[in-house]
C-alpha atoms as a PDB file:
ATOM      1  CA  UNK A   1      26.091 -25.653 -47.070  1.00  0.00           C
ATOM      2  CA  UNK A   2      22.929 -24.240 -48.237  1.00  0.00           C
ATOM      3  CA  UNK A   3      20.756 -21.890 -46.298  1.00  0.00           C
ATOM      4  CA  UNK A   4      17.717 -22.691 -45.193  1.00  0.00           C
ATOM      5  CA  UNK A   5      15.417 -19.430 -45.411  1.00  0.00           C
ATOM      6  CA  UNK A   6      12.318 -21.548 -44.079  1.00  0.00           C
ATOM      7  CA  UNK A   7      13.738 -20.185 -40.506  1.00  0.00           C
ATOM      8  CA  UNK A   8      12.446 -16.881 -41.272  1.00  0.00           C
ATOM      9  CA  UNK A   9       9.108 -17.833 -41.281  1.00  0.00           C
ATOM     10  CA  UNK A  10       8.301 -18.868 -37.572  1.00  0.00           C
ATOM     11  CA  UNK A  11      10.819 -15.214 -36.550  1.00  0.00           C
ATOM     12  CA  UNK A  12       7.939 -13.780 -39.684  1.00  0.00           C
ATOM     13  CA  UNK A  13       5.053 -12.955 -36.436  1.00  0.00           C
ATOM     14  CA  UNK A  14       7.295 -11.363 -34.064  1.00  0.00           C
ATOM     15  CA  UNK A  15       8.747  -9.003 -36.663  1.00  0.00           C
ATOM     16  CA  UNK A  16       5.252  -8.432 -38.175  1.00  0.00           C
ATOM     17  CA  UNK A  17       3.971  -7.203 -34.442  1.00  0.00           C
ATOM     18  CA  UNK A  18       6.893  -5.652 -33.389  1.00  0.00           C
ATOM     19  CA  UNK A  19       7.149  -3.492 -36.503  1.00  0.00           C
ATOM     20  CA  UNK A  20       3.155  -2.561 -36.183  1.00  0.00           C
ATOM     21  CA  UNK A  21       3.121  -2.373 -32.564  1.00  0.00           C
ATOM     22  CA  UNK A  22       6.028  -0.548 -31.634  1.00  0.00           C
ATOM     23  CA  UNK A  23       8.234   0.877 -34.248  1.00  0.00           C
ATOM     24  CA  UNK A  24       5.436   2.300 -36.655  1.00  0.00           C
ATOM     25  CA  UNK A  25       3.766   4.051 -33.822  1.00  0.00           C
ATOM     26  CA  UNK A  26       6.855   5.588 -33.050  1.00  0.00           C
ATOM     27  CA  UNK A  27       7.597   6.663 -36.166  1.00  0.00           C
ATOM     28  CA  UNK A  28       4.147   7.884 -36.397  1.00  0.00           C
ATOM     29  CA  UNK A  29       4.243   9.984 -33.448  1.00  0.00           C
ATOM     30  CA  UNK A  30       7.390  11.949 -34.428  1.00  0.00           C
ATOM     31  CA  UNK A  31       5.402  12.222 -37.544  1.00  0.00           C
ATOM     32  CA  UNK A  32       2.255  13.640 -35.516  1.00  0.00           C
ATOM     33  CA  UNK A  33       4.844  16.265 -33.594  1.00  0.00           C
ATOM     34  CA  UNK A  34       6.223  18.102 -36.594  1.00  0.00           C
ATOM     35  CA  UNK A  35       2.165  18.809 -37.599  1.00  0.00           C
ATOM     36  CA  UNK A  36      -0.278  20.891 -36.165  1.00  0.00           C
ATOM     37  CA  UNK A  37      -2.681  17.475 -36.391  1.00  0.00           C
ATOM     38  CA  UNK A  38      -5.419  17.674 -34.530  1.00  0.00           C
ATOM     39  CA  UNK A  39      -6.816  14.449 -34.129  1.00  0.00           C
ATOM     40  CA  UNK A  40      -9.675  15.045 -36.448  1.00  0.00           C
ATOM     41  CA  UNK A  41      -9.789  13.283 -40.062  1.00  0.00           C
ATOM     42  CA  UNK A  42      -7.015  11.827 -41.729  1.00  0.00           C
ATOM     43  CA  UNK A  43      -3.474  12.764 -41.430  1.00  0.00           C
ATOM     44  CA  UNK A  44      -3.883  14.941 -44.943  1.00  0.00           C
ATOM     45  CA  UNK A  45      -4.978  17.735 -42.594  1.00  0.00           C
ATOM     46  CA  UNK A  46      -2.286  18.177 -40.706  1.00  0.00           C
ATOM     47  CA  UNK A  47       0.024  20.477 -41.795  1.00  0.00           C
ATOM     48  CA  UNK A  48       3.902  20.389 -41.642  1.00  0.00           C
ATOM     49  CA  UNK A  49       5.054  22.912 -39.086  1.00  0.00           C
ATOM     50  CA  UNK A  50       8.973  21.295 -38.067  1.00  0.00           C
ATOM     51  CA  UNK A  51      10.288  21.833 -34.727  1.00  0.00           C
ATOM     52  CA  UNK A  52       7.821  24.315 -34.017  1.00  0.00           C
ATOM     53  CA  UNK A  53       6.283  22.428 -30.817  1.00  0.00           C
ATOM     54  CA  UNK A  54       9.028  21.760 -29.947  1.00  0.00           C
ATOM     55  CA  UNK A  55      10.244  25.332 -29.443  1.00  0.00           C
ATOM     56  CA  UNK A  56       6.597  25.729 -27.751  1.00  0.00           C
ATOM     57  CA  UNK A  57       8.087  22.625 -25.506  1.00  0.00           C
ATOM     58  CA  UNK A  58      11.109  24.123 -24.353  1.00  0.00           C
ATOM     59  CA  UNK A  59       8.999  27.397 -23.326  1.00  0.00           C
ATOM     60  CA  UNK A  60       5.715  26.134 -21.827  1.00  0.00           C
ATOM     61  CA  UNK A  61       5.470  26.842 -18.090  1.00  0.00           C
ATOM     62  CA  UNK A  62       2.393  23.995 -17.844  1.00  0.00           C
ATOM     63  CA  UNK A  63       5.069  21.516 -18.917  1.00  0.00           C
ATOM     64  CA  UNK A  64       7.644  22.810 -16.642  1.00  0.00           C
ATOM     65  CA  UNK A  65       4.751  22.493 -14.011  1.00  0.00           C
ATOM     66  CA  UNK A  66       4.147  19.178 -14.872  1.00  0.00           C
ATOM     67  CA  UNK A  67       8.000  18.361 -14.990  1.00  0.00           C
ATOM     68  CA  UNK A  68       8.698  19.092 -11.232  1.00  0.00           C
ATOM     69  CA  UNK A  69       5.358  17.797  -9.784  1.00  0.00           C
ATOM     70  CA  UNK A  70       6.177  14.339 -11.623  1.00  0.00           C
ATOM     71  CA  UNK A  71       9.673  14.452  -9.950  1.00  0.00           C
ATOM     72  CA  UNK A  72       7.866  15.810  -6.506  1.00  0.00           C
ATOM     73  CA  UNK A  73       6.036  12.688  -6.527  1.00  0.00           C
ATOM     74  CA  UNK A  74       8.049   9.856  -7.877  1.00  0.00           C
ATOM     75  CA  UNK A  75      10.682  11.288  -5.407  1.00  0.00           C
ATOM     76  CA  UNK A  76       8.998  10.794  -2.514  1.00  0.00           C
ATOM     77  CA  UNK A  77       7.219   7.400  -3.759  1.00  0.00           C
ATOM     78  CA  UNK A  78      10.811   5.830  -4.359  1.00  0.00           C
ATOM     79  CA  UNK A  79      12.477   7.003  -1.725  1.00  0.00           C
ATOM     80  CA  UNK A  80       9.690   6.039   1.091  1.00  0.00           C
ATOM     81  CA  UNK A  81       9.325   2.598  -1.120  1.00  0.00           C
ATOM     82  CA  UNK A  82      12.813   1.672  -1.179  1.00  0.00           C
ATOM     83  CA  UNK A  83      13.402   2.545   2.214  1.00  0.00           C
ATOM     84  CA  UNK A  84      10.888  -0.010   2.683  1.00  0.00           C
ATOM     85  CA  UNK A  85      11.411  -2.682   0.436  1.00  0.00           C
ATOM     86  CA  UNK A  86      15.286  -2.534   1.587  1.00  0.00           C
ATOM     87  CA  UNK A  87      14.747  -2.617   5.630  1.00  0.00           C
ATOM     88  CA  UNK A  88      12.095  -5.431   5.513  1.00  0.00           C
ATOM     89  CA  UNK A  89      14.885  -7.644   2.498  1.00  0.00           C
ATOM     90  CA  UNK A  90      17.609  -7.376   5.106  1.00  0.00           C
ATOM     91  CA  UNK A  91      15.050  -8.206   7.889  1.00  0.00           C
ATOM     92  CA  UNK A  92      14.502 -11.384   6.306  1.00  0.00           C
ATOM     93  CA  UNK A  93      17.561 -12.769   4.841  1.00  0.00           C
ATOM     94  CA  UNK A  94      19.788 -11.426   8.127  1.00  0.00           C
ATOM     95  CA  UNK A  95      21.263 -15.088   9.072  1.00  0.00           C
ATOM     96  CA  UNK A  96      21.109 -14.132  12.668  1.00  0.00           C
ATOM     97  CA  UNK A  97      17.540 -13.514  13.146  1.00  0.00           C
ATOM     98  CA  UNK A  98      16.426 -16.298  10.831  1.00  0.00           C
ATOM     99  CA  UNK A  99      12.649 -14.960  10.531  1.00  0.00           C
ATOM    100  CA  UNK A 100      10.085 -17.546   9.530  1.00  0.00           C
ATOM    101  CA  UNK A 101       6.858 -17.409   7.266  1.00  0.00           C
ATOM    102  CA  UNK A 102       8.988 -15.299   4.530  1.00  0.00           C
ATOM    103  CA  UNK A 103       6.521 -17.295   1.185  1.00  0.00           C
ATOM    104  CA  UNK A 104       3.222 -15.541   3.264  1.00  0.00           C
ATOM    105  CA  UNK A 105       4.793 -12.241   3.879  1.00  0.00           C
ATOM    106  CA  UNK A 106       5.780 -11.867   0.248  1.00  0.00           C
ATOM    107  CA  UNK A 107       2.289 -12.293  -1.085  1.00  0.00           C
ATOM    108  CA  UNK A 108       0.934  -9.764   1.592  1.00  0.00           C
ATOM    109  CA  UNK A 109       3.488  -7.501   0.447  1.00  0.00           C
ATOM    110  CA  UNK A 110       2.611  -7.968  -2.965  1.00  0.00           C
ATOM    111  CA  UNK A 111      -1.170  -7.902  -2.430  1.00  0.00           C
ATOM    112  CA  UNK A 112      -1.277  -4.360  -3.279  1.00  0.00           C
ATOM    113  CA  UNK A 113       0.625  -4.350  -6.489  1.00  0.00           C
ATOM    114  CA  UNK A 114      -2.135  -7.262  -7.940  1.00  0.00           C
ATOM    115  CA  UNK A 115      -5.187  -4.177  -7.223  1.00  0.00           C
ATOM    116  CA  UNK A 116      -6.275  -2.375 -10.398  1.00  0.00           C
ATOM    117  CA  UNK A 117      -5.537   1.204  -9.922  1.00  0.00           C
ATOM    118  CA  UNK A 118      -9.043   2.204 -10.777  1.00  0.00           C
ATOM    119  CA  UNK A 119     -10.110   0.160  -7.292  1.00  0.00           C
ATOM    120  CA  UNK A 120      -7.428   1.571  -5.541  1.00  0.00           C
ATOM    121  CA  UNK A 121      -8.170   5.381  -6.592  1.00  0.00           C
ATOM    122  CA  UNK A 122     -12.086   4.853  -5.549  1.00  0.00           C
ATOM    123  CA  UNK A 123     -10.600   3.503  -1.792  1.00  0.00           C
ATOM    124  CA  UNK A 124      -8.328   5.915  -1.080  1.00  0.00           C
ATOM    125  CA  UNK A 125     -11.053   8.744  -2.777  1.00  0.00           C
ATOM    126  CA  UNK A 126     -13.617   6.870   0.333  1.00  0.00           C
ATOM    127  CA  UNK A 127     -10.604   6.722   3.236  1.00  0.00           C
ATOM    128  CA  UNK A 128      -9.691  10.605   2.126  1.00  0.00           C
ATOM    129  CA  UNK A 129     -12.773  12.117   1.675  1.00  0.00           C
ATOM    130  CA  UNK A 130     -13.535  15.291   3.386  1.00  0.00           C
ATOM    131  CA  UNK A 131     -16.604  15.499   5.646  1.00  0.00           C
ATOM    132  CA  UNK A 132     -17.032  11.276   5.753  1.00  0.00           C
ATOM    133  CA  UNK A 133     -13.432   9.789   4.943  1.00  0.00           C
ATOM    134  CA  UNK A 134     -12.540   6.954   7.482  1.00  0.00           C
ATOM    135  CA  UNK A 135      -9.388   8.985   8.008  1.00  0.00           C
ATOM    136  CA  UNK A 136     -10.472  11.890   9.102  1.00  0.00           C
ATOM    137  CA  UNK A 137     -13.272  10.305  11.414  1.00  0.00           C
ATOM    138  CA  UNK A 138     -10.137   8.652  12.659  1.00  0.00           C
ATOM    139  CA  UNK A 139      -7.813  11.433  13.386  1.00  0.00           C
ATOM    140  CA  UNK A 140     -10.980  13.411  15.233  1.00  0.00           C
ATOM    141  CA  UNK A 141     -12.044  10.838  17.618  1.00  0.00           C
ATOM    142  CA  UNK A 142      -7.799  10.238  18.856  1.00  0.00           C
ATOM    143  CA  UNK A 143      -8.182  14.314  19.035  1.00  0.00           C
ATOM    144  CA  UNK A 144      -5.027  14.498  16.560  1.00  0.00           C
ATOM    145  CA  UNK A 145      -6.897  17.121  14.365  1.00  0.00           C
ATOM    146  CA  UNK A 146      -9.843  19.574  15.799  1.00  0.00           C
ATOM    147  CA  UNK A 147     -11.362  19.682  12.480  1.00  0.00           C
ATOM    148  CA  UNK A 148     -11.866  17.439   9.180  1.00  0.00           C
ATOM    149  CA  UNK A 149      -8.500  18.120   6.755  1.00  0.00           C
ATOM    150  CA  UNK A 150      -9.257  18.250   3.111  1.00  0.00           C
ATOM    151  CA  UNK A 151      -6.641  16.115   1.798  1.00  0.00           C
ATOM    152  CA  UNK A 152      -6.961  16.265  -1.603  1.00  0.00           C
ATOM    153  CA  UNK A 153      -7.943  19.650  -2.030  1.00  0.00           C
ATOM    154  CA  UNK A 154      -4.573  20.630  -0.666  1.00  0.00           C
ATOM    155  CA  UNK A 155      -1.197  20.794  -2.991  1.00  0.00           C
ATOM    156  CA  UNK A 156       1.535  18.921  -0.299  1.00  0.00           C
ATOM    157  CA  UNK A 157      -1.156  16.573   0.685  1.00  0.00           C
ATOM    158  CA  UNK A 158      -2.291  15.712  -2.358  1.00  0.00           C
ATOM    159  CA  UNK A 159       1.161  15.045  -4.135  1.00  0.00           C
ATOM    160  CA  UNK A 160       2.407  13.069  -0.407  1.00  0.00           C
ATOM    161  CA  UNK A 161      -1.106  10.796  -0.492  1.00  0.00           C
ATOM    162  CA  UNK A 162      -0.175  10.386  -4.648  1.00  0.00           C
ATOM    163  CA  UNK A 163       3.442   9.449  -3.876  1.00  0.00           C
ATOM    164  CA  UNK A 164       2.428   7.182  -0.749  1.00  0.00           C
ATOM    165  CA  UNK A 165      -0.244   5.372  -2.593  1.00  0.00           C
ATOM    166  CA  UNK A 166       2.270   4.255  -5.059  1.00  0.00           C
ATOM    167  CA  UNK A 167       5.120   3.392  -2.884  1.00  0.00           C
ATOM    168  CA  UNK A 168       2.098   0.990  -0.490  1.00  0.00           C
ATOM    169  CA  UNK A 169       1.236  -0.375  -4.025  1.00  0.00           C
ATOM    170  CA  UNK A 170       5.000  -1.008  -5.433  1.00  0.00           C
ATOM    171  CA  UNK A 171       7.284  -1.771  -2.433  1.00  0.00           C
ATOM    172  CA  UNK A 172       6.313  -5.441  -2.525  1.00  0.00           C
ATOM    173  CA  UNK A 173       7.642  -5.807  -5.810  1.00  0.00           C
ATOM    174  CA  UNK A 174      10.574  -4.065  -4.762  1.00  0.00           C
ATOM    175  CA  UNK A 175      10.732  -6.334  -1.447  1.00  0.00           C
ATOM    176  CA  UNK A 176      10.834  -9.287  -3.782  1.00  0.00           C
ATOM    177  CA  UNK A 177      13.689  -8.057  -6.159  1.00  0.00           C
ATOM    178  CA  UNK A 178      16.164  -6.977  -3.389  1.00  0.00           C
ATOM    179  CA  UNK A 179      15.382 -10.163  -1.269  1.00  0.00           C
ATOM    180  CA  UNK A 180      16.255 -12.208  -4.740  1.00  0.00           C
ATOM    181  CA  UNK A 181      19.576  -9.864  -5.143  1.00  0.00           C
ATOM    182  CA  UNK A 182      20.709 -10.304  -1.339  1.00  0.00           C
ATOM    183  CA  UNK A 183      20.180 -14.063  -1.711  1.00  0.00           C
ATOM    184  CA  UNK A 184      22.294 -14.308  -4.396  1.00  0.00           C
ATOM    185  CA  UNK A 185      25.086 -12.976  -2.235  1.00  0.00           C
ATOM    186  CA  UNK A 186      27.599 -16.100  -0.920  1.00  0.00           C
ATOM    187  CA  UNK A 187      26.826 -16.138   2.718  1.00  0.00           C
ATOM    188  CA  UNK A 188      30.732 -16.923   3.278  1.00  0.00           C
ATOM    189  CA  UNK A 189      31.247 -13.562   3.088  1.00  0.00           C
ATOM    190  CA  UNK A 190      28.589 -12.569   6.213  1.00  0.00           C
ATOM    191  CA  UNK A 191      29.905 -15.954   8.037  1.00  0.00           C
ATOM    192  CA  UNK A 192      33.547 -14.092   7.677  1.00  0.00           C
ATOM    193  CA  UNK A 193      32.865 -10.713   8.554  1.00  0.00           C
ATOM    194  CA  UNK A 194      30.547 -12.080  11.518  1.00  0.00           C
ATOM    195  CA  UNK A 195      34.165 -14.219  12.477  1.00  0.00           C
ATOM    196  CA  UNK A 196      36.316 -10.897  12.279  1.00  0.00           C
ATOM    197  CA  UNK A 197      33.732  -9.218  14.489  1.00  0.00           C
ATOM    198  CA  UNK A 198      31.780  -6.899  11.852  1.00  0.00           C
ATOM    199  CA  UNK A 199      28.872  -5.179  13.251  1.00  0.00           C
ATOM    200  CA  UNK A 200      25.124  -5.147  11.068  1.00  0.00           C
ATOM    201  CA  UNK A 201      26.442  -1.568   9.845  1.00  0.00           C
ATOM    202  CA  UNK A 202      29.505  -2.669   8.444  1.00  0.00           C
ATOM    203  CA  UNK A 203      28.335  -5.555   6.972  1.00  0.00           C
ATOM    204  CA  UNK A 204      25.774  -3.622   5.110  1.00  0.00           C
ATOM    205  CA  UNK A 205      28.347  -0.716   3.555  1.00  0.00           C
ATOM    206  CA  UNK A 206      31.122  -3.485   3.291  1.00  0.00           C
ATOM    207  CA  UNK A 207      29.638  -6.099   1.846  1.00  0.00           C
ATOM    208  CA  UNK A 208      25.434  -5.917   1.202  1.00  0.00           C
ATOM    209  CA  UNK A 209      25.294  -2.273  -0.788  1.00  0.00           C
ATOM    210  CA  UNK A 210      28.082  -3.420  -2.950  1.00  0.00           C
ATOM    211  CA  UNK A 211      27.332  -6.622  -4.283  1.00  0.00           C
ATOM    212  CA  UNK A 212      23.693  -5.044  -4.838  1.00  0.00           C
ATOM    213  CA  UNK A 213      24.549  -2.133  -6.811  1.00  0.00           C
ATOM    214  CA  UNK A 214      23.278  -4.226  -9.910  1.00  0.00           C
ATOM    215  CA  UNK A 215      19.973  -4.708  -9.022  1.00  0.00           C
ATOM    216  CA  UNK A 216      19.639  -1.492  -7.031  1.00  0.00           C
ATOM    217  CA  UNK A 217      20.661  -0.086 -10.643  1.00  0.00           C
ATOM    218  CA  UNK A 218      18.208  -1.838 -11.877  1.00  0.00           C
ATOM    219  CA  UNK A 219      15.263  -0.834  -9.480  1.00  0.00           C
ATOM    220  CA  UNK A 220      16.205   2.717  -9.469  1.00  0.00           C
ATOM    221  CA  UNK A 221      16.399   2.676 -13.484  1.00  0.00           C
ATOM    222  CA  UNK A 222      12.908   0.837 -13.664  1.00  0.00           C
ATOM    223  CA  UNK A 223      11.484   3.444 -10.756  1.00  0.00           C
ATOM    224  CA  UNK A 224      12.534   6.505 -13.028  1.00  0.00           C
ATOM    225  CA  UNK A 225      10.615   5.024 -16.057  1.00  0.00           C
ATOM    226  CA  UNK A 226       7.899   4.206 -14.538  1.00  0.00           C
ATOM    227  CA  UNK A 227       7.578   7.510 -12.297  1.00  0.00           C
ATOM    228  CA  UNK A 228       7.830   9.442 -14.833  1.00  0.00           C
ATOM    229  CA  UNK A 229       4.812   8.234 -16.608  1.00  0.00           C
ATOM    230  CA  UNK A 230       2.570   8.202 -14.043  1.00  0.00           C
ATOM    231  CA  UNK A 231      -0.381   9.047 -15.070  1.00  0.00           C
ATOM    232  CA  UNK A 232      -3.872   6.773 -13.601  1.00  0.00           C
ATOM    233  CA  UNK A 233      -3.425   7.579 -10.344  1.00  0.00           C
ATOM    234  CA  UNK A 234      -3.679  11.030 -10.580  1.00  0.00           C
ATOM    235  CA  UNK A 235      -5.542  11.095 -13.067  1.00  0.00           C
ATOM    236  CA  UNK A 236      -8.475   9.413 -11.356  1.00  0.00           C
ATOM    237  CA  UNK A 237      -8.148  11.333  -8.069  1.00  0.00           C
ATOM    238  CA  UNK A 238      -8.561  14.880  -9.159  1.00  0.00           C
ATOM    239  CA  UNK A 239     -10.898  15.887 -11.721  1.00  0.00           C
ATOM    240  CA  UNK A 240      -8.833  14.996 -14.449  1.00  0.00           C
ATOM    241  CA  UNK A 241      -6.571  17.901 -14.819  1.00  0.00           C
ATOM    242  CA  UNK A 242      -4.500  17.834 -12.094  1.00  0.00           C
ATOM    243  CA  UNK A 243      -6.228  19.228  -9.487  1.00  0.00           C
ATOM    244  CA  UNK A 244      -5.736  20.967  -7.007  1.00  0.00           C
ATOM    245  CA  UNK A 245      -4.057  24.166  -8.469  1.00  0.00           C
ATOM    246  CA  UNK A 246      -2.273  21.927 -10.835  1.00  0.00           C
ATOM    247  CA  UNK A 247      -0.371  19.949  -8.156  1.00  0.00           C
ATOM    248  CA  UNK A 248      -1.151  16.423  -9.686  1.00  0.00           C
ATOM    249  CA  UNK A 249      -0.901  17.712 -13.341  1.00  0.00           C
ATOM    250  CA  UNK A 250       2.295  14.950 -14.043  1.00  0.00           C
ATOM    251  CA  UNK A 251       3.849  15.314 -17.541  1.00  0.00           C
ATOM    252  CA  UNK A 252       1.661  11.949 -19.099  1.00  0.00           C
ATOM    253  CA  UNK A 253      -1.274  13.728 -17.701  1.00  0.00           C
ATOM    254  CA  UNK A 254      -0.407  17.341 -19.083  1.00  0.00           C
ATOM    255  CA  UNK A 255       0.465  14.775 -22.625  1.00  0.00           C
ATOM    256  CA  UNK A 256      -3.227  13.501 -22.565  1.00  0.00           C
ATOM    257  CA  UNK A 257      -5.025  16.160 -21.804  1.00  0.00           C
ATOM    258  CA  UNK A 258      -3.253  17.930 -24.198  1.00  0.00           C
ATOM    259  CA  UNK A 259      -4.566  15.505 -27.231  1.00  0.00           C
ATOM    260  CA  UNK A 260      -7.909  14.002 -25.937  1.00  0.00           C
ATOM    261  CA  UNK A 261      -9.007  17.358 -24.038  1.00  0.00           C
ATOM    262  CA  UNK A 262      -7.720  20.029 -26.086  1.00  0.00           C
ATOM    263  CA  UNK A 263      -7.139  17.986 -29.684  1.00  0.00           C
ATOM    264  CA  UNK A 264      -3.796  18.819 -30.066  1.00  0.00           C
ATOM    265  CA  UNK A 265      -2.346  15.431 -31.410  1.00  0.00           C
ATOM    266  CA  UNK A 266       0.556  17.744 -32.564  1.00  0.00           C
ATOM    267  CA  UNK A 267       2.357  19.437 -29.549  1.00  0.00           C
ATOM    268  CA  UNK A 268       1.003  16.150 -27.499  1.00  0.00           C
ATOM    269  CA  UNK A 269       3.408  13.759 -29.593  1.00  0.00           C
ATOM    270  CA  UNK A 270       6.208  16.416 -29.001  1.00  0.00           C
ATOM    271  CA  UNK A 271       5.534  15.855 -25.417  1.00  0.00           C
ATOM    272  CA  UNK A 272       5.520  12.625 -25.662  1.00  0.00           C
ATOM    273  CA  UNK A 273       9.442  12.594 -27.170  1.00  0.00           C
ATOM    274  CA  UNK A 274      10.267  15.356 -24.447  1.00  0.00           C
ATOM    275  CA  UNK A 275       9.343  12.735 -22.164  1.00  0.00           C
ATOM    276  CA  UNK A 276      11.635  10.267 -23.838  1.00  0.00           C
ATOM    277  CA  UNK A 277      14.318  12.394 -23.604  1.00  0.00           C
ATOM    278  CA  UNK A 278      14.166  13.215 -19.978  1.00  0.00           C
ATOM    279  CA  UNK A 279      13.805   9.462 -19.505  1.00  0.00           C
ATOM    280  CA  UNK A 280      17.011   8.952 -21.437  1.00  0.00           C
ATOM    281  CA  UNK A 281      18.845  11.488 -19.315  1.00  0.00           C
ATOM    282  CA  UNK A 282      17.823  10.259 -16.143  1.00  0.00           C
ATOM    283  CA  UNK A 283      18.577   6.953 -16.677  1.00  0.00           C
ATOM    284  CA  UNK A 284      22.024   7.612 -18.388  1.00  0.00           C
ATOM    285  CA  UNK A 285      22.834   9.941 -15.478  1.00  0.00           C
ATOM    286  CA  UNK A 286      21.895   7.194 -12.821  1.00  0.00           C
ATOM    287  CA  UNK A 287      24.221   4.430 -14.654  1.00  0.00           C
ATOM    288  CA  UNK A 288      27.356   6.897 -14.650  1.00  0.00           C
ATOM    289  CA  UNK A 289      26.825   8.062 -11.258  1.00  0.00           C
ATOM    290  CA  UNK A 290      26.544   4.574  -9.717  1.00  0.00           C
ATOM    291  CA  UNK A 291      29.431   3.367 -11.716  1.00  0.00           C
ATOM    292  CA  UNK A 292      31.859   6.016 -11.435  1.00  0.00           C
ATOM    293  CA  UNK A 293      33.912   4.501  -8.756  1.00  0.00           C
ATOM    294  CA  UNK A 294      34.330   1.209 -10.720  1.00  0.00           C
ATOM    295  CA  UNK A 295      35.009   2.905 -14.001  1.00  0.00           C
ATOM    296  CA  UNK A 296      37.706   4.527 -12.421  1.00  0.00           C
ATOM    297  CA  UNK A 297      39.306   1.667 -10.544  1.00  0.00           C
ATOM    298  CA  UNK A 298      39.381  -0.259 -14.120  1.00  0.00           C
ATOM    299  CA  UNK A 299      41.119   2.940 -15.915  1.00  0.00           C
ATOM    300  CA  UNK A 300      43.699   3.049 -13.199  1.00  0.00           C
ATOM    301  CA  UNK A 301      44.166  -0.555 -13.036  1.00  0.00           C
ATOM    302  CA  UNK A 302      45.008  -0.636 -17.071  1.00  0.00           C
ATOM    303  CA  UNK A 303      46.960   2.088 -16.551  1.00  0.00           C
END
């Protein structure tokens, strides 16, 4: 049988892009973070320094800063989006209650997530603002507060309206994953448990949470990844840097400012694969700890 190398020609554009795209801009940026490039001319004036930012990595407070307000706020988005997403799925699919207009609920739910962030930063900027903010002209008339509240000129509130603005703009896509997990569960198994007298709350542990470990895997993996690289949001709330006193200064934002504001290419590429790393860690540490139980149950059942 002779081979037919004519096949390599229609794979030819996806290698050519995916090799320009994404694997030579990797390799560039590890190439950018053992230099002290700075972004200006070509790459002959950089000069080879080796692991030398990252040693400066491993002892810059700013990062470290940047580390645990990232985590502060993709914390709270996740876990108030989840929380969410998860209570309105079973809401919907729960065979008793048999709710109706599901198709129009999911595109209200996943209005927000359609919004460019840019429009979303300048509403929320309006709703928040200080003296005039809808909000606070709000909370004064009901006689909650006695005086306008400065919400993003405050650390908490600023990293809670960052985290809640994200969750409002990505539980919908959330809604629509679990409710596609949950329907792929056989509904013998509720019709059963509802025969042997199960109660909502043991349905959920007994049968819901486990056959959606998958996807909840798969949410909480994709939620890390994309929480850690938040970046827009905060970025177009403050002033750019993080403000105030730092509190929004996430680790893509610390990253950026670091090469575009400063012109540090350099130490902003070894960022860049600190990030990676954490990312790795996370997620590796997420897939053991949700699989433990079943990795042990298959070792003892070899055994």
């Amino acid at each position: 049988m002779t081979k037919d190398n004519r096949a390599y020609l229609f794979i030819a554009p996806f290698v050519i892009v995916f090799l320009s795209f994404n694997i030579y801009p990797i390799l560039l940026t590890f190439y950018y973070s053992v230099t002290n490039y700075s972004g200006m001319g070509g790459l002959e004036n950089a000069d080879f320094i080796g692991l030398d930012n990252y040693r400066r990595l491993i002892q810059d407070d700013f990062f470290f800063q940047a580390f645990f307000n990232t985590i502060r706020i993709w914390g709270l988005n996740f876990g108030v989006q989840i929380a969410i997403a998860l209570g309105l799925a079973l809401l919907f699919t729960d065979l008793r209650l048999k709710l109706k207009g599901l198709n129009w609920f999911r595109a209200l739910f996943f209005l927000p997530n359609i919004i460019t962030i840019a429009s979303v930063a300048l509403l929320f900027s309006i709703l928040l603002d200080w003296n005039y903010g809808s909000l606070n002209q709000m909370l004064l008339s009901l006689n909650i507060i006695d005086r306008p509240i400065n919400w993003l000129n405050n650390p908490t509130y600023a990293q809670s309206w960052a985290a809640l603005i994200g969750a409002w703009m990505w539980f919908g896509n959330t809604f629509i994953i679990l409710m596609a997990g949950i329907s792929g569960i056989p509904k013998d198994f509720y019709e059963a448990a509802f025969i042997d007298g199960a109660n909502w709350w043991q349905t959920f542990t007994k049968i819901t949470l486990p056959q959606l470990k998958p996807i909840l895997l798969y949410v909480f993996i994709t939620s890390i990844i994309g929480g850690l690289q938040i970046f827009d949001l905060p970025m177009l709330l403050t002033d750019g840097r993080g403000a105030p006193r730092g509190s929004l200064n996430t680790m893509v934002l610390y990253l950026y400012n670091q090469g575009f504001s400063f012109a540090n290419f350099g130490y902003s590429a070894a960022i860049a694969y600190g990030l990676f790393l954490i990312t790795i860690v996370f997620s590796a540490i997420t897939f053991k700890t949700m699989y433990r139980g079943q990795v042990k149950v298959k070792k003892g059942g070899k055994k």
